[in-house]
N, C-alpha and C. Protein backbone atom coordinates (compact mmCIF):
# COMPACT_ATOMS: atom_id res chain seq x y z
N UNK A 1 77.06 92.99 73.59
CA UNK A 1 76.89 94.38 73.92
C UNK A 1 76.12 95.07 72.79
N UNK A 2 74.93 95.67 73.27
CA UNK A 2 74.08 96.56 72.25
C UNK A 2 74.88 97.77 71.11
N UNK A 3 74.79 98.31 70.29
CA UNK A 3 75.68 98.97 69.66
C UNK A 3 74.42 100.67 69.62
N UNK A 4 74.85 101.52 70.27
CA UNK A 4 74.36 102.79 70.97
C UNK A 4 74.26 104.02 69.62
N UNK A 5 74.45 103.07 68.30
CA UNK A 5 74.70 103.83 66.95
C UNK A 5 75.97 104.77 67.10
N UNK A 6 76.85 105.30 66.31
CA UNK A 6 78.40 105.48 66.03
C UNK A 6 78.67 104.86 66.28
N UNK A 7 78.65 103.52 66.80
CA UNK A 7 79.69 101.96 67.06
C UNK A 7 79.95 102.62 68.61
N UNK A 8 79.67 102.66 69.27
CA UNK A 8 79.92 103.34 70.39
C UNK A 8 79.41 101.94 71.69
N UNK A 9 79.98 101.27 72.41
CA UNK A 9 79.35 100.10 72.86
C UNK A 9 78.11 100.81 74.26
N UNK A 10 77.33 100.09 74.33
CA UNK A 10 76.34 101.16 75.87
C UNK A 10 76.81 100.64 76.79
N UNK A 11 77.53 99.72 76.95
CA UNK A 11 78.30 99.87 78.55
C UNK A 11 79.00 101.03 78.71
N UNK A 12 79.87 101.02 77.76
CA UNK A 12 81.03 102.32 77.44
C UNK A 12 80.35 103.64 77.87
N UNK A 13 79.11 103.64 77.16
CA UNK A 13 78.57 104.81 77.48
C UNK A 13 78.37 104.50 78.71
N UNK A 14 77.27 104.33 79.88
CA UNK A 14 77.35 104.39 81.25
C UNK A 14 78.33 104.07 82.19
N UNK A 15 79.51 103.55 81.29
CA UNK A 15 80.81 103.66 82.32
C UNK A 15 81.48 105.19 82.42
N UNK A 16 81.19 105.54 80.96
CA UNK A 16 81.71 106.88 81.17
C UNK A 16 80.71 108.15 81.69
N UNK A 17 79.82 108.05 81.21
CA UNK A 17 78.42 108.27 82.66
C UNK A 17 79.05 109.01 84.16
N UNK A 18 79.21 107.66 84.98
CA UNK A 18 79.56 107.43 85.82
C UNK A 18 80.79 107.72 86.49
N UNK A 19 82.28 108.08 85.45
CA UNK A 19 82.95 107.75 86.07
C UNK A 19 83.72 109.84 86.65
N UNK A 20 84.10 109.56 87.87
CA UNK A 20 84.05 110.42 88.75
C UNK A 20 85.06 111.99 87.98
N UNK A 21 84.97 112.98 88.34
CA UNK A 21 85.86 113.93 87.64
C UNK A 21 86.81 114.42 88.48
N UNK A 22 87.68 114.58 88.51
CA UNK A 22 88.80 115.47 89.79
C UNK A 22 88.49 117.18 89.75
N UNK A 23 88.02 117.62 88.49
CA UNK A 23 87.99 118.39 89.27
C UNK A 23 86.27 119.18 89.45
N UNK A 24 85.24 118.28 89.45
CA UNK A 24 84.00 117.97 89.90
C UNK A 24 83.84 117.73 91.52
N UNK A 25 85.47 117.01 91.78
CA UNK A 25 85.21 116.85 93.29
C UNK A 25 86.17 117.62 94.34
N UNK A 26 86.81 118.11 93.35
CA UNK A 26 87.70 119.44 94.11
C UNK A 26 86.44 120.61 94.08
N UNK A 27 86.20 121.18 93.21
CA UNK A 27 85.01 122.08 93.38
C UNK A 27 84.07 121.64 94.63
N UNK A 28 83.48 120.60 94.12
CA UNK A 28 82.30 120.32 95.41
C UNK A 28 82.71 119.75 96.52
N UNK A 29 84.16 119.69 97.05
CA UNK A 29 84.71 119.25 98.32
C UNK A 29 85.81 120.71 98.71
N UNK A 30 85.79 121.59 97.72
CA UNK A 30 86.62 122.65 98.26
C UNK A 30 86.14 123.10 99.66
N UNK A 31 85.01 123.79 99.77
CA UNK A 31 84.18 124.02 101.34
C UNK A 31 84.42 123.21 102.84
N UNK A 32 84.78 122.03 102.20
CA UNK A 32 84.35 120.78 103.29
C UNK A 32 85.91 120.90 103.67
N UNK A 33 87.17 120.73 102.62
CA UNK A 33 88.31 120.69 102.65
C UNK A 33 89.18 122.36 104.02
N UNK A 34 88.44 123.44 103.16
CA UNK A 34 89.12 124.71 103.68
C UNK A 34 88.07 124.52 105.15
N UNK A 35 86.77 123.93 105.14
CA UNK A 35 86.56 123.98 106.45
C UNK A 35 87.61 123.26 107.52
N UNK A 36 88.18 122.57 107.28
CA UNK A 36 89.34 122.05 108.24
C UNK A 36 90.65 122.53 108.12
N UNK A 37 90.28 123.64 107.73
CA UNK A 37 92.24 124.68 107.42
C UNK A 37 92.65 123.46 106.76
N UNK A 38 92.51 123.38 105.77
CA UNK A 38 93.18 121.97 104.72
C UNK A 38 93.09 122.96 102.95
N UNK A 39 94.10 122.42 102.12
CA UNK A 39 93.74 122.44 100.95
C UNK A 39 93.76 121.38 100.39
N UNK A 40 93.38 121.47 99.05
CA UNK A 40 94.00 120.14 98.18
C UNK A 40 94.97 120.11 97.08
N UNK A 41 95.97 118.90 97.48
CA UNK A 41 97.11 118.97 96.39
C UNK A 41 97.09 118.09 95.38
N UNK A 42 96.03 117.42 95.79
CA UNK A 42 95.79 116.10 94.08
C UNK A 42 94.84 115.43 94.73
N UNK A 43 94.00 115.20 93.38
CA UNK A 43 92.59 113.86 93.59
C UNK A 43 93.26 113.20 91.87
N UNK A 44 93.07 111.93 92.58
CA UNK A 44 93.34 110.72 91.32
C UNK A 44 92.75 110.16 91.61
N UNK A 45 92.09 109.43 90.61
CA UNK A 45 90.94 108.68 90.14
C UNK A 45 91.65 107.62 89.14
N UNK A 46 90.99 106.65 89.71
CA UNK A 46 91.60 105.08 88.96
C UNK A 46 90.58 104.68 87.85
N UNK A 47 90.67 104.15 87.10
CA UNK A 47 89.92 103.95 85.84
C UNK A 47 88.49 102.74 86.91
N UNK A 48 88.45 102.19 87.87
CA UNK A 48 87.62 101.56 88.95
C UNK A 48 86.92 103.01 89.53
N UNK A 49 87.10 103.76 89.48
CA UNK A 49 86.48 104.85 90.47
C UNK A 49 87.70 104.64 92.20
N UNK A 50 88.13 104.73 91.74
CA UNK A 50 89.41 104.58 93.48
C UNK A 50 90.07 105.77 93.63
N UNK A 51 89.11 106.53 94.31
CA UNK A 51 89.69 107.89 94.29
C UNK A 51 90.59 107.87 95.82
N UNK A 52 91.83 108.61 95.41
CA UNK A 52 92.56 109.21 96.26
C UNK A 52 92.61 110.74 96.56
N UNK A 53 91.69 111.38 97.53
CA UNK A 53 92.57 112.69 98.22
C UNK A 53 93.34 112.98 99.03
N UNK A 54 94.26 113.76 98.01
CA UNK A 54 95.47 114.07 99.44
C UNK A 54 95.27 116.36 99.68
N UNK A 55 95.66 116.10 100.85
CA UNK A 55 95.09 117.31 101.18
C UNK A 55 96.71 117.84 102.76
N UNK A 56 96.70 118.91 102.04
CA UNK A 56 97.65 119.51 103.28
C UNK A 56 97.08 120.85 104.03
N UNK A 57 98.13 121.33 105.17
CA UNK A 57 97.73 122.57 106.04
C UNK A 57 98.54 123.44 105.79
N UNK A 58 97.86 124.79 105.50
CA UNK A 58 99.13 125.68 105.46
C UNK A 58 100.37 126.09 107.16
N UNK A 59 98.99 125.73 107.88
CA UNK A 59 99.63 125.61 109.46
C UNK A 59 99.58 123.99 109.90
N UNK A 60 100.79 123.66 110.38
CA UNK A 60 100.35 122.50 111.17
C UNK A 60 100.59 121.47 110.30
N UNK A 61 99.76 119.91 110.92
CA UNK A 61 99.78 118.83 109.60
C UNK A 61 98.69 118.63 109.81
N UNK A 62 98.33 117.58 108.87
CA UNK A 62 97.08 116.83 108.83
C UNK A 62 96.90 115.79 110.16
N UNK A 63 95.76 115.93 110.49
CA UNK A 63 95.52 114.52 111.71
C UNK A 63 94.28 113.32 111.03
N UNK A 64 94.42 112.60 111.69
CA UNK A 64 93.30 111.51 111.45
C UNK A 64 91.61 112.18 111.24
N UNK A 65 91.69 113.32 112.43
CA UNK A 65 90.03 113.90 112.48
C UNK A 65 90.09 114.91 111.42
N UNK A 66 90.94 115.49 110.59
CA UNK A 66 91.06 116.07 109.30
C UNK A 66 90.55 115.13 108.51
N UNK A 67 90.96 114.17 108.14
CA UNK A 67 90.46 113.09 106.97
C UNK A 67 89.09 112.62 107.69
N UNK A 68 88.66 112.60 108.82
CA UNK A 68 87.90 111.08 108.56
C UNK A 68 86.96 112.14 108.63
N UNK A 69 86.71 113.96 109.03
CA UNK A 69 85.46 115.20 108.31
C UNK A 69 85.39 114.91 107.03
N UNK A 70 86.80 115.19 106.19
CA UNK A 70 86.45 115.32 104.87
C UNK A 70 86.07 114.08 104.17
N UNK A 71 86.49 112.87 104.60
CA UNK A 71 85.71 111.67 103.82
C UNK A 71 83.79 111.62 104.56
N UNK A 72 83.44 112.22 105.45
CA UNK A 72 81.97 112.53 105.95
C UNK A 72 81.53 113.33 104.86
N UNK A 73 82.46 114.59 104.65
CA UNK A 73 81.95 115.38 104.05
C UNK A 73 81.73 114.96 102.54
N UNK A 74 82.68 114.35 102.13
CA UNK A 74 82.68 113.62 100.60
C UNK A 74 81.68 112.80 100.57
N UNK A 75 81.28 111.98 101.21
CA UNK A 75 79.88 111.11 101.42
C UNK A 75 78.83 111.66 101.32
N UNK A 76 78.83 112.52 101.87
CA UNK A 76 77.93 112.94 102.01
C UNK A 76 77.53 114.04 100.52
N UNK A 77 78.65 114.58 100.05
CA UNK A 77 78.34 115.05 98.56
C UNK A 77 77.98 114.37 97.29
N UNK A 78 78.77 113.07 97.70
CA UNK A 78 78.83 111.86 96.42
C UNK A 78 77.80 111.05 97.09
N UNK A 79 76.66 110.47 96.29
CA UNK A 79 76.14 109.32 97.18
C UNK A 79 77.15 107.98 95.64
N UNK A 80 77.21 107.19 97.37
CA UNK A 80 77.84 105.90 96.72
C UNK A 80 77.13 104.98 95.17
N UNK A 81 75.82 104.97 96.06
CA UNK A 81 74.87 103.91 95.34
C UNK A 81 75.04 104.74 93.99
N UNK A 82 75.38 105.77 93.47
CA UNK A 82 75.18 106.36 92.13
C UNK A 82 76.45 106.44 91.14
N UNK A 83 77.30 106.55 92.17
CA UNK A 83 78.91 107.19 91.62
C UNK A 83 80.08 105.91 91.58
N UNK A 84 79.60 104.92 92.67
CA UNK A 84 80.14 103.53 92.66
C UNK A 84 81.97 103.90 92.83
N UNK A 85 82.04 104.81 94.38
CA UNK A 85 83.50 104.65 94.23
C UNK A 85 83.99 103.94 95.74
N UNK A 86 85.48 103.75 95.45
CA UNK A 86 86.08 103.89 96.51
C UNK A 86 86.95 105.00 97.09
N UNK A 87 87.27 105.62 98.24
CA UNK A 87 87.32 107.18 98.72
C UNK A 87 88.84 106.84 99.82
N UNK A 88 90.07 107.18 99.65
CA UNK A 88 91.05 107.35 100.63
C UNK A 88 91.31 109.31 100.89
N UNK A 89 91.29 109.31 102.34
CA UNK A 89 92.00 110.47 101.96
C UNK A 89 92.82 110.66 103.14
N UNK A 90 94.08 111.52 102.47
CA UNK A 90 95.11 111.64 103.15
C UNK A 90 96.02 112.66 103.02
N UNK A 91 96.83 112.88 104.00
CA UNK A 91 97.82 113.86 103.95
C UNK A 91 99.43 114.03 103.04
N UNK A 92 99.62 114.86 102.49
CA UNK A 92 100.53 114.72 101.24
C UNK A 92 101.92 113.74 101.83
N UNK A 93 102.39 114.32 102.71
CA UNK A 93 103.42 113.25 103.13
C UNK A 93 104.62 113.62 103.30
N UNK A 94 105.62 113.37 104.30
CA UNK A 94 106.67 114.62 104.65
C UNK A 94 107.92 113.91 103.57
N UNK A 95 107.73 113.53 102.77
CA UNK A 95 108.90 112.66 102.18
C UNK A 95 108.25 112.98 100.40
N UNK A 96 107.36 113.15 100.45
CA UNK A 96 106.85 113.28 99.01
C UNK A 96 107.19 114.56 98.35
N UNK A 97 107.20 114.91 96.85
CA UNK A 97 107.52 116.03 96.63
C UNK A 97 106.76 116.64 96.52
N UNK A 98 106.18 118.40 96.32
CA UNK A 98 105.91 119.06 96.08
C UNK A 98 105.00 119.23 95.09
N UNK A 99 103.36 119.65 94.93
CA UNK A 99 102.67 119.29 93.85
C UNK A 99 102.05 120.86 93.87
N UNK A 100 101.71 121.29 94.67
CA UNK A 100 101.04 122.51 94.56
C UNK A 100 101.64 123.95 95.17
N UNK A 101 101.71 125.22 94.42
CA UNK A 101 102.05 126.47 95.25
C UNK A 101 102.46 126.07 96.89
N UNK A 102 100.99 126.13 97.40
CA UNK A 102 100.99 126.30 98.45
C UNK A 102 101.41 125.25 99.37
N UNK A 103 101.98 123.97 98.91
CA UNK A 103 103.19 123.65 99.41
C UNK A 103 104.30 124.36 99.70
N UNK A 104 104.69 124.77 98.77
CA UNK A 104 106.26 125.20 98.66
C UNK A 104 106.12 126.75 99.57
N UNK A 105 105.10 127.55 99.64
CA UNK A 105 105.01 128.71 100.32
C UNK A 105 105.14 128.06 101.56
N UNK A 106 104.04 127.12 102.57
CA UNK A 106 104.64 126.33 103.22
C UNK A 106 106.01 125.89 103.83
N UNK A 107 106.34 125.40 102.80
CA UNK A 107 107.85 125.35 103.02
C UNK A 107 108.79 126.38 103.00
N UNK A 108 108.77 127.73 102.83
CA UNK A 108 109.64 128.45 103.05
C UNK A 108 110.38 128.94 104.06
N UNK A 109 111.51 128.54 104.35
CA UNK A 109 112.45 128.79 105.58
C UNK A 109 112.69 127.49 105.67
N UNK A 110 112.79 126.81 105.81
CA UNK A 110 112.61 125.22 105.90
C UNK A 110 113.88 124.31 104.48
N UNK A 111 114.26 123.67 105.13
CA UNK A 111 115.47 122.61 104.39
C UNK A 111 114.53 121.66 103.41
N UNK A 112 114.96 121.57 102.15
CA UNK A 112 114.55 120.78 100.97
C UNK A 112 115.37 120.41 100.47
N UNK A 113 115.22 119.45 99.50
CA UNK A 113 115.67 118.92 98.56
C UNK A 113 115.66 118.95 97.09
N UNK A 114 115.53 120.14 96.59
CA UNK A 114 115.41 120.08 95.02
C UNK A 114 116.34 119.07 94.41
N UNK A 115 115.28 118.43 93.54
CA UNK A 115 116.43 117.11 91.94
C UNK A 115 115.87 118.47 90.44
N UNK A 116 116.99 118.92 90.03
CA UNK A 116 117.14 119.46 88.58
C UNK A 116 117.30 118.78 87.39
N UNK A 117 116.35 119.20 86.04
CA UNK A 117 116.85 119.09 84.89
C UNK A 117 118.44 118.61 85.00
N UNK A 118 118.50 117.64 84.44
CA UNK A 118 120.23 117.25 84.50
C UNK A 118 120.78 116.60 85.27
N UNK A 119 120.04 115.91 86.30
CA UNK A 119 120.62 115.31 87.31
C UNK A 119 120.90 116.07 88.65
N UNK A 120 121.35 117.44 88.71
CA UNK A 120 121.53 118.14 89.52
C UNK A 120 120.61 117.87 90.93
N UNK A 121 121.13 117.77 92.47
CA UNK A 121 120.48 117.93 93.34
C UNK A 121 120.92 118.83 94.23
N UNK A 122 120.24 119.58 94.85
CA UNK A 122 120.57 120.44 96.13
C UNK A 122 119.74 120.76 96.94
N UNK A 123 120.79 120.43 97.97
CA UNK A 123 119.69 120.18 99.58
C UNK A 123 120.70 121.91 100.33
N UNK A 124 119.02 122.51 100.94
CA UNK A 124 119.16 123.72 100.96
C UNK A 124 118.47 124.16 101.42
N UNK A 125 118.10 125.32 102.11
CA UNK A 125 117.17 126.13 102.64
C UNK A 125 116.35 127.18 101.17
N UNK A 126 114.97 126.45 101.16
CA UNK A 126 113.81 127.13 100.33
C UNK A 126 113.54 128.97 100.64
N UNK A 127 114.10 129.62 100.09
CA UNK A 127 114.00 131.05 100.49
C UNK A 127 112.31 131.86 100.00
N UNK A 128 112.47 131.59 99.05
CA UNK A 128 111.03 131.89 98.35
C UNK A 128 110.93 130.86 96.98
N UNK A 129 109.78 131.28 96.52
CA UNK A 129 108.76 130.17 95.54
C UNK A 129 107.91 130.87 94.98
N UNK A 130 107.59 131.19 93.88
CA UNK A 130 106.33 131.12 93.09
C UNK A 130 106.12 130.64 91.64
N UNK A 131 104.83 130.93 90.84
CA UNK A 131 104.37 130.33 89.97
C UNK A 131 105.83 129.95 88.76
N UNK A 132 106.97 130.61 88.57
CA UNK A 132 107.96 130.77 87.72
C UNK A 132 108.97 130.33 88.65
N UNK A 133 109.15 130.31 89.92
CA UNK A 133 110.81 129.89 90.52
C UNK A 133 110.83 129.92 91.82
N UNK A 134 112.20 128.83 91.98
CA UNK A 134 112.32 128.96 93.10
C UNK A 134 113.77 129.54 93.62
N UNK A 135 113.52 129.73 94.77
CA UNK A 135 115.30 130.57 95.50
C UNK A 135 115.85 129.33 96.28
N UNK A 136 117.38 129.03 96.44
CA UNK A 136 117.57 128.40 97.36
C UNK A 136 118.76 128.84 97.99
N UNK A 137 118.63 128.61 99.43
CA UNK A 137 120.44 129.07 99.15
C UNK A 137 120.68 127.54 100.33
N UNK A 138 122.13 127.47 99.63
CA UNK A 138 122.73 126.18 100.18
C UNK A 138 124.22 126.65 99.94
N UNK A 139 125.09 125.55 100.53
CA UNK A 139 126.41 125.21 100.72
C UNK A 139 126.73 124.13 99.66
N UNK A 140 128.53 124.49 99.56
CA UNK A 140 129.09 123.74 98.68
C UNK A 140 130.66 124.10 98.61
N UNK A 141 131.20 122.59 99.06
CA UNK A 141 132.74 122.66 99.27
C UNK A 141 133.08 122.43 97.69
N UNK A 142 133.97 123.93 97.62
CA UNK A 142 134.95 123.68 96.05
C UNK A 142 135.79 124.25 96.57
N UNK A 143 137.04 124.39 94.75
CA UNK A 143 138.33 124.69 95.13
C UNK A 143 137.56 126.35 95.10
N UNK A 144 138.78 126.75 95.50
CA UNK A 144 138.69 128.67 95.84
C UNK A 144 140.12 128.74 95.06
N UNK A 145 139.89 129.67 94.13
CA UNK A 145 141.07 130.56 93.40
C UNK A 145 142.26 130.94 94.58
N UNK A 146 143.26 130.20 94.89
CA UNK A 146 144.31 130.89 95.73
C UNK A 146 144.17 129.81 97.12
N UNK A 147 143.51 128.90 97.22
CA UNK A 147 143.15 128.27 98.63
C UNK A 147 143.95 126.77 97.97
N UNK A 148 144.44 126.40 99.19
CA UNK A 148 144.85 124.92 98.70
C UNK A 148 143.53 124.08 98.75
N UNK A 149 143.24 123.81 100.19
CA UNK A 149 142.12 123.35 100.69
C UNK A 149 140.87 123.89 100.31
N UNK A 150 139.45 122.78 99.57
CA UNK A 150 138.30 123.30 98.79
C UNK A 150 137.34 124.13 100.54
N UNK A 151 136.86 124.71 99.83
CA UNK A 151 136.16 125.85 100.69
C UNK A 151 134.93 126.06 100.94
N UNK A 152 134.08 126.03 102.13
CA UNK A 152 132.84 126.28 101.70
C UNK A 152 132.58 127.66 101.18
N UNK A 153 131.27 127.38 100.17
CA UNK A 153 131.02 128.92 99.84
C UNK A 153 129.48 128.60 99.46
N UNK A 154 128.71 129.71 100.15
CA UNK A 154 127.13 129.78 99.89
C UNK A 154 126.82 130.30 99.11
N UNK A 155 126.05 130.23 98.61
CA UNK A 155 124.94 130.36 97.42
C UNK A 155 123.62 130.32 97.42
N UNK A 156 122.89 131.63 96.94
CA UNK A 156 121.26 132.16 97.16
C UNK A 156 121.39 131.98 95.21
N UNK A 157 120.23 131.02 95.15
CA UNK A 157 120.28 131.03 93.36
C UNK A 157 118.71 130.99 93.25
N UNK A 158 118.15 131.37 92.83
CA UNK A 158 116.88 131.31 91.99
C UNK A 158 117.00 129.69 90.67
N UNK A 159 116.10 129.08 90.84
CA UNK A 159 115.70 128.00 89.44
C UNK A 159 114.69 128.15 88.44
N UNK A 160 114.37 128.66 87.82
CA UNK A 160 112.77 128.75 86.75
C UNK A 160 112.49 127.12 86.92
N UNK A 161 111.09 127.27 87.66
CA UNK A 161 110.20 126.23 87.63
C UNK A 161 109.99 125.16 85.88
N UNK A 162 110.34 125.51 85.11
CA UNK A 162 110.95 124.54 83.82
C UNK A 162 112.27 123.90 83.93
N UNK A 163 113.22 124.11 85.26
CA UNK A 163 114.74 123.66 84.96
C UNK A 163 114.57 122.42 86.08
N UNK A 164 113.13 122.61 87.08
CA UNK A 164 113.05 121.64 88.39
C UNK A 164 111.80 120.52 88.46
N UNK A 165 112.75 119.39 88.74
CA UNK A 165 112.12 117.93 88.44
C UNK A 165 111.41 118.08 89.68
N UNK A 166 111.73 118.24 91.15
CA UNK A 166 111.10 118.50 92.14
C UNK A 166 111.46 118.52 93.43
N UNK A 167 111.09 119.01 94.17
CA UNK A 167 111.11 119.41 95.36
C UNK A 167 110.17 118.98 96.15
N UNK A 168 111.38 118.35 97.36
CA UNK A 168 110.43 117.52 98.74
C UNK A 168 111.54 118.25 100.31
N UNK A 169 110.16 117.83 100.64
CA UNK A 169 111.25 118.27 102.40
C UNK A 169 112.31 117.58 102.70
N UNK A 170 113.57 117.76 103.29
CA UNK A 170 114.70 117.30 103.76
C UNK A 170 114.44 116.43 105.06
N UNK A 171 114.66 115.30 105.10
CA UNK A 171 114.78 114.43 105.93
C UNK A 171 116.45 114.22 106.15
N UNK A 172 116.63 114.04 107.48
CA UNK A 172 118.02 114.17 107.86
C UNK A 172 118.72 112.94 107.46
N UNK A 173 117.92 111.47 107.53
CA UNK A 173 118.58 110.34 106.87
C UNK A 173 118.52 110.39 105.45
N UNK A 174 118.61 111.17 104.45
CA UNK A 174 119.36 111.55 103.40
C UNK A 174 120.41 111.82 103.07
């Protein structure tokens, strides 16, 4: 390998050239993305160029003719022969957690699963969400001051987004 002066090898250099940016292709796929009532909740990029987009709806879900526009549309922004990748794209996933805002706005009214700092989990109805916290209110059998028998009693609590490991939709076989 040629040495590119600073000891720097020139493959190195045109690998890094080449290799794709996330958010180079969120910018130049934002258009193509919101053209299909879609956003995006993560692009990862593999040290190969193996890019993954995942992309959700604020209405609705994702279908097959959602992805197979925006991988047209990505083609058609990236040419292959230059950028040398491979391209999946897909819908975030009803079992996965929570990566962006507008997930969780999404989800409001709707049964989740928050896991907390500490081990803590609670499955609950998502009341509201933003950049600092979330609301939940859920159920929980304890003792009651004066009751023999533990009791249900509900609870609307707010979490600061620093106390929560994450949040995914409630699936009933949980």
């Amino acid at each position: 390998m040629r040495d590119r002066g600073q000891g720097v090898p020139y493959l190195f250099i045109l690998y890094q050239t080449y290799m794709m940016e996330a958010s180079e292709i969120e910018k130049r796929m934002g258009p193509a993305i919101a053209a299909r009532d879609c956003f995006a909740v993560s692009t990862e990029i593999s040290p190969d160029n193996d890019i993954t987009l995942t992309v959700e709806k604020d209405k609705g879900s994702v279908d097959m003719d959602d992805c197979v526009a925006i991988s047209r549309a990505f083609e058609s922004a990236f040419d292959r022969s230059v950028e040398d990748y491979s391209l999946t794209v897909s819908s975030a996933g009803l079992d996965k957690p929570f990566k962006v805002l507008r997930q969780y706005s999404k989800a409001i009214g709707t049964m989740v699963v928050a896991k907390l700092k500490g081990g803590k989990k609670i499955i609950g109805e998502l009341t509201a969400a933003d950049n600092d916290e979330i609301t939940l209110k859920y159920k929980v059998k304890e003792t009651v001051e004066g009751q023999k028998k533990k009791q249900v009693v509900e609870y609307d609590d707010s979490f600061p987004m620093s106390e929560v490991n994450s949040v995914a939709p409630f699936l009933k076989s949980e």
